[in-house]
N, C-alpha and C. Protein backbone atom coordinates (compact mmCIF):
# COMPACT_ATOMS: atom_id res chain seq x y z
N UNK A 1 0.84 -1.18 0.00
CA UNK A 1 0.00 0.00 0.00
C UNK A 1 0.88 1.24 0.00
N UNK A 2 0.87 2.33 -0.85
CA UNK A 2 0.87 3.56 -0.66
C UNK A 2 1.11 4.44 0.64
N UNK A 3 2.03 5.22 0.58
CA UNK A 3 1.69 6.37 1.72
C UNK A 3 0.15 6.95 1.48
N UNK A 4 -0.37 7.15 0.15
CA UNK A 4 -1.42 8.24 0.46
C UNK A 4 -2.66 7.02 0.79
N UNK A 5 -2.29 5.82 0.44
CA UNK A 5 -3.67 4.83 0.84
C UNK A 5 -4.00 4.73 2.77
N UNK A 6 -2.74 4.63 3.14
CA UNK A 6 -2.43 4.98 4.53
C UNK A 6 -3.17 6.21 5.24
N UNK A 7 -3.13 6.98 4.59
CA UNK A 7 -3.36 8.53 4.90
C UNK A 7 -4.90 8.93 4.74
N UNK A 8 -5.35 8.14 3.68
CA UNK A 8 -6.89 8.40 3.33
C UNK A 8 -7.48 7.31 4.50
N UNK A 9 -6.98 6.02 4.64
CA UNK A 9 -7.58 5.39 5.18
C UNK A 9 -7.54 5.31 7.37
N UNK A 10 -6.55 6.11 7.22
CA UNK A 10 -6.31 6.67 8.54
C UNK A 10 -7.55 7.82 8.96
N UNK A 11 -7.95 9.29 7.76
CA UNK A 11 -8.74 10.09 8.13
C UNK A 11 -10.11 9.97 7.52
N UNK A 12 -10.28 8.76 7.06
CA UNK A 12 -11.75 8.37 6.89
C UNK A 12 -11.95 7.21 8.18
N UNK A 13 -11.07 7.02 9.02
CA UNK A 13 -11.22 6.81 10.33
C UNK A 13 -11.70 7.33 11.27
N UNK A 14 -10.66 8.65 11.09
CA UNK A 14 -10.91 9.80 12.05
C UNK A 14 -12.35 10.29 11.90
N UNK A 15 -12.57 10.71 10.10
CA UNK A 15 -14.08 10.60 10.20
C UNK A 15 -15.71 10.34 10.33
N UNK A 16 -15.15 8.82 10.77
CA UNK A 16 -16.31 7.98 11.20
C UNK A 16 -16.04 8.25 12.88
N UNK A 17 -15.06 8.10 13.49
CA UNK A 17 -15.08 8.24 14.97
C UNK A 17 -15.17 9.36 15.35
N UNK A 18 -15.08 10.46 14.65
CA UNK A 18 -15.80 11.43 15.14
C UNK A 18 -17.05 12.12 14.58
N UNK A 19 -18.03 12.08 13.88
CA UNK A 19 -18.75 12.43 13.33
C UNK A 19 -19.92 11.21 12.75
N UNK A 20 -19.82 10.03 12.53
CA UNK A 20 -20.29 9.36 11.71
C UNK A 20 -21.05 8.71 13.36
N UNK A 21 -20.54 8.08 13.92
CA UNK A 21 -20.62 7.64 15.02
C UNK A 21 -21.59 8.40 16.50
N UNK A 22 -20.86 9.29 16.40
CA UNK A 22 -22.13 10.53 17.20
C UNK A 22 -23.75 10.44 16.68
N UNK A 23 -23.96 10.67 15.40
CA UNK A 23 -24.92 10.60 14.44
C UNK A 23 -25.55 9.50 14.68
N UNK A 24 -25.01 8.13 14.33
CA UNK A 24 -25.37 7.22 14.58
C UNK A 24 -26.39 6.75 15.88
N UNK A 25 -25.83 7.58 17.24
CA UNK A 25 -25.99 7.08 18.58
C UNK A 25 -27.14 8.46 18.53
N UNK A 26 -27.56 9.29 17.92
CA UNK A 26 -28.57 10.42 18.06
C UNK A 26 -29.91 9.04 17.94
N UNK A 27 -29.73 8.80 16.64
CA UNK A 27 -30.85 8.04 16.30
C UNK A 27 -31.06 6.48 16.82
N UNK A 28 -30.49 6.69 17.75
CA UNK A 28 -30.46 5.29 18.78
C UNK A 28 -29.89 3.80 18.64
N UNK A 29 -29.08 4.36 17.26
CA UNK A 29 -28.19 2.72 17.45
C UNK A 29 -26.87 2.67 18.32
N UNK A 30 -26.90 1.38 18.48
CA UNK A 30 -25.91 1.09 19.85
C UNK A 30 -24.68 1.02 19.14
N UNK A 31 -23.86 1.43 20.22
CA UNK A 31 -22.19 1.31 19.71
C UNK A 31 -22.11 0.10 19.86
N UNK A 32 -20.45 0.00 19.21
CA UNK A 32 -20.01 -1.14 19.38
C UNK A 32 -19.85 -1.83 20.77
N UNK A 33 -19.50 -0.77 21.73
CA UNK A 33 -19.41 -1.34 23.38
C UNK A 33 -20.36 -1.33 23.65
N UNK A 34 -21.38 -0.88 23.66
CA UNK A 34 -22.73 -1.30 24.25
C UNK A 34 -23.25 -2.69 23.21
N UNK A 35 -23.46 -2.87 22.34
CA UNK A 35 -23.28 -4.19 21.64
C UNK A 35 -22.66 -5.65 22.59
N UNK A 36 -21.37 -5.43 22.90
CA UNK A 36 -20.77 -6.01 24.13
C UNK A 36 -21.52 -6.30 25.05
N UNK A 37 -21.56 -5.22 25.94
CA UNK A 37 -22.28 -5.09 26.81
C UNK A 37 -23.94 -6.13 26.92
N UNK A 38 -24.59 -5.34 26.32
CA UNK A 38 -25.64 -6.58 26.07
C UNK A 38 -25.59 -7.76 25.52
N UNK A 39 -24.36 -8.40 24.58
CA UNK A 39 -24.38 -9.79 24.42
C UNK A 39 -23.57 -11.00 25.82
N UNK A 40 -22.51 -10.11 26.34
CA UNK A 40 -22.04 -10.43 27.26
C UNK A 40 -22.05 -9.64 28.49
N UNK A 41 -22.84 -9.46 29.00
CA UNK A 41 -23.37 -8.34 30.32
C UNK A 41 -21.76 -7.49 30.48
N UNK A 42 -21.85 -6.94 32.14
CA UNK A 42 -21.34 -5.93 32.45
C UNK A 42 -19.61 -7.02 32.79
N UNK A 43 -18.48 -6.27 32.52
CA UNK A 43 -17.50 -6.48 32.69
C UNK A 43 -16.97 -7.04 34.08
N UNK A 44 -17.40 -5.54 34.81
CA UNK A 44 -16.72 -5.48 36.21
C UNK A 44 -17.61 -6.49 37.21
N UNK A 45 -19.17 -6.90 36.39
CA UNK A 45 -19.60 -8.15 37.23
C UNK A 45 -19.52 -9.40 36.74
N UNK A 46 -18.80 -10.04 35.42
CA UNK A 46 -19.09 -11.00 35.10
C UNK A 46 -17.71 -11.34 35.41
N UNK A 47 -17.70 -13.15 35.54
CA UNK A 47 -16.37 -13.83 35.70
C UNK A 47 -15.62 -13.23 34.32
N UNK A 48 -14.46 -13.97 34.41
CA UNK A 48 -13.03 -13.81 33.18
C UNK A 48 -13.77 -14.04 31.91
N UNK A 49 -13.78 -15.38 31.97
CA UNK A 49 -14.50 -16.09 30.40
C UNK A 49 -15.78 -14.92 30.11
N UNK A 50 -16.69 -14.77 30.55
CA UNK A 50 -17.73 -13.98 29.76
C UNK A 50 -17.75 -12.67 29.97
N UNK A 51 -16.51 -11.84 30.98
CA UNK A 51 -16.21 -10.40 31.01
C UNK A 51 -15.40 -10.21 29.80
N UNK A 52 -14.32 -11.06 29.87
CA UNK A 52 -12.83 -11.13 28.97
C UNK A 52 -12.80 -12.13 27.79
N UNK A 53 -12.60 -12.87 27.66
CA UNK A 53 -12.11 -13.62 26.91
C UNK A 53 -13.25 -14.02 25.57
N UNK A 54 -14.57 -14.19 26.06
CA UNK A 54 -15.88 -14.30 25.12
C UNK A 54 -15.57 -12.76 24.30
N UNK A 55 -15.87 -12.00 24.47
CA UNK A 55 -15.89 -10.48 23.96
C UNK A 55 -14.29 -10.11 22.98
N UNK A 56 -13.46 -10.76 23.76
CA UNK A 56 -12.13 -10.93 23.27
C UNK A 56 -12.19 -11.63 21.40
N UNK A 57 -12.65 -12.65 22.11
CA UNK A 57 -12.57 -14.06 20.79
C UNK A 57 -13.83 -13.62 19.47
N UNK A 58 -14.75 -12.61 20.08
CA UNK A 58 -15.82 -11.99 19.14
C UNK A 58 -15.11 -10.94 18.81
N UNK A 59 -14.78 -10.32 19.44
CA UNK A 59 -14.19 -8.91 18.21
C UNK A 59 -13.14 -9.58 17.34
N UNK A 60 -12.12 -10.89 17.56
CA UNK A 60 -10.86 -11.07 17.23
C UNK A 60 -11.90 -11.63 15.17
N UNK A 61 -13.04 -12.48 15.98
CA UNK A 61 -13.75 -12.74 14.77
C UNK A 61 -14.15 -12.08 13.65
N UNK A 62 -15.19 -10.59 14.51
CA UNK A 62 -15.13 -9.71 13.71
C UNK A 62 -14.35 -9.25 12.98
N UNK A 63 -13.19 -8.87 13.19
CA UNK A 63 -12.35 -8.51 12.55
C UNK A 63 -11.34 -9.40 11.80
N UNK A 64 -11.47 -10.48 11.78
CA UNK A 64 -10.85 -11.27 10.80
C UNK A 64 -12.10 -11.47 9.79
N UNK A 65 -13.32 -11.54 10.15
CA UNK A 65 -14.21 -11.88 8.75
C UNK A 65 -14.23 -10.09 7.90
N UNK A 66 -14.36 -9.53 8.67
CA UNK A 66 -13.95 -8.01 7.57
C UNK A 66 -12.66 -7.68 6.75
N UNK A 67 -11.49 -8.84 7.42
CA UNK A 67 -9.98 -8.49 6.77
C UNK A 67 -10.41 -9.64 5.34
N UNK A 68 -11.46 -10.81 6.05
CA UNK A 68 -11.44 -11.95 4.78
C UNK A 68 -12.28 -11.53 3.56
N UNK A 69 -13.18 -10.60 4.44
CA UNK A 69 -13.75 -9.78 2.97
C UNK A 69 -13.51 -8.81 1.86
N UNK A 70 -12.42 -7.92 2.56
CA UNK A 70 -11.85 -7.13 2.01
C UNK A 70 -10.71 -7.89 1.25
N UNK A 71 -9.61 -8.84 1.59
CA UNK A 71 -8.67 -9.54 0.71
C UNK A 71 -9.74 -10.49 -0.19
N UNK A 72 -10.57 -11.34 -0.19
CA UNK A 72 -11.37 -12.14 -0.87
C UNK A 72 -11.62 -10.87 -2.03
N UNK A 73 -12.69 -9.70 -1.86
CA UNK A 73 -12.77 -8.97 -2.93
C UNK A 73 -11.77 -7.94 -3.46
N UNK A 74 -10.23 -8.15 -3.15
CA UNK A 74 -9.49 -7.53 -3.37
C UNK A 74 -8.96 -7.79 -4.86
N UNK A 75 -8.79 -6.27 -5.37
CA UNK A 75 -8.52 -6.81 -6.97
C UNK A 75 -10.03 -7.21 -7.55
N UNK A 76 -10.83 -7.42 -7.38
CA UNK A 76 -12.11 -7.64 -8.16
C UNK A 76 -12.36 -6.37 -9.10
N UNK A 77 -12.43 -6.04 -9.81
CA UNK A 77 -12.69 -5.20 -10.62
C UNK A 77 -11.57 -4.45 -11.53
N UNK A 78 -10.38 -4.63 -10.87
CA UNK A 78 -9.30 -4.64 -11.89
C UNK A 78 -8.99 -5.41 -12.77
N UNK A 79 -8.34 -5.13 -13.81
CA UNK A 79 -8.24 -5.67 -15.04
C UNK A 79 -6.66 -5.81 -14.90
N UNK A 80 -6.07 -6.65 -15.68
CA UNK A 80 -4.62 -6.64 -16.06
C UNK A 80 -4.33 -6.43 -17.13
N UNK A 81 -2.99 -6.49 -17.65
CA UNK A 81 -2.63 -5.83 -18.97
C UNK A 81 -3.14 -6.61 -19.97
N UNK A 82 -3.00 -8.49 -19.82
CA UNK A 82 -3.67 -9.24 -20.78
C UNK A 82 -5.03 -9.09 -21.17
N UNK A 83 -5.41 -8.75 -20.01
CA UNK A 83 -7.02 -9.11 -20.35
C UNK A 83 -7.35 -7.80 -21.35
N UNK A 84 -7.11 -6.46 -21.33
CA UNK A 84 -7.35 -5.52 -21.45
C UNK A 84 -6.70 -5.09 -23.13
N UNK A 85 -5.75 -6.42 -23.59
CA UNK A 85 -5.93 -6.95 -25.15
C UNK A 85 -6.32 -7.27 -25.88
């Protein structure tokens, strides 16, 4: 990747966590920690496994099925030099 792919994809970060996200929680959808929260109750009262480690092993998921989606459709719509003969 690019310095400037880095750079766009760093402040279209910034612009969902600050702005996109606020918006979001006006019209009453839940964040991602409250998401947590209600699938695996409160932290500071639940044992290890369903404070820590459940919540742990779900985000680790989440975020590997969004990295498998993004590399799976990576390059989809580009062409190469052959084809484009």
């Amino acid at each position: 990747m690019s310095k400037k792919t880095y750079f766009i994809a760093f402040f279209a970060g910034m612009f969902i966590a600050l702005f996109v996200e606020p918006v979001l929680s006006w019209f009453g959808i839940p964040t991602y920690r409250d998401l947590l929260h209600y699938m695996f109750g409160d932290p500071a009262e639940a044992d290890v496994w369903n404070g820590v480690v459940f919540p742990l092993l779900f985000t680790a998921a989440v975020v590997g099925l969004i990295l498998y989606i993004i590399y799976r459709f990576k390059g989809r719509g580009k062409r190469t030099r052959a084809e484009e003969k």
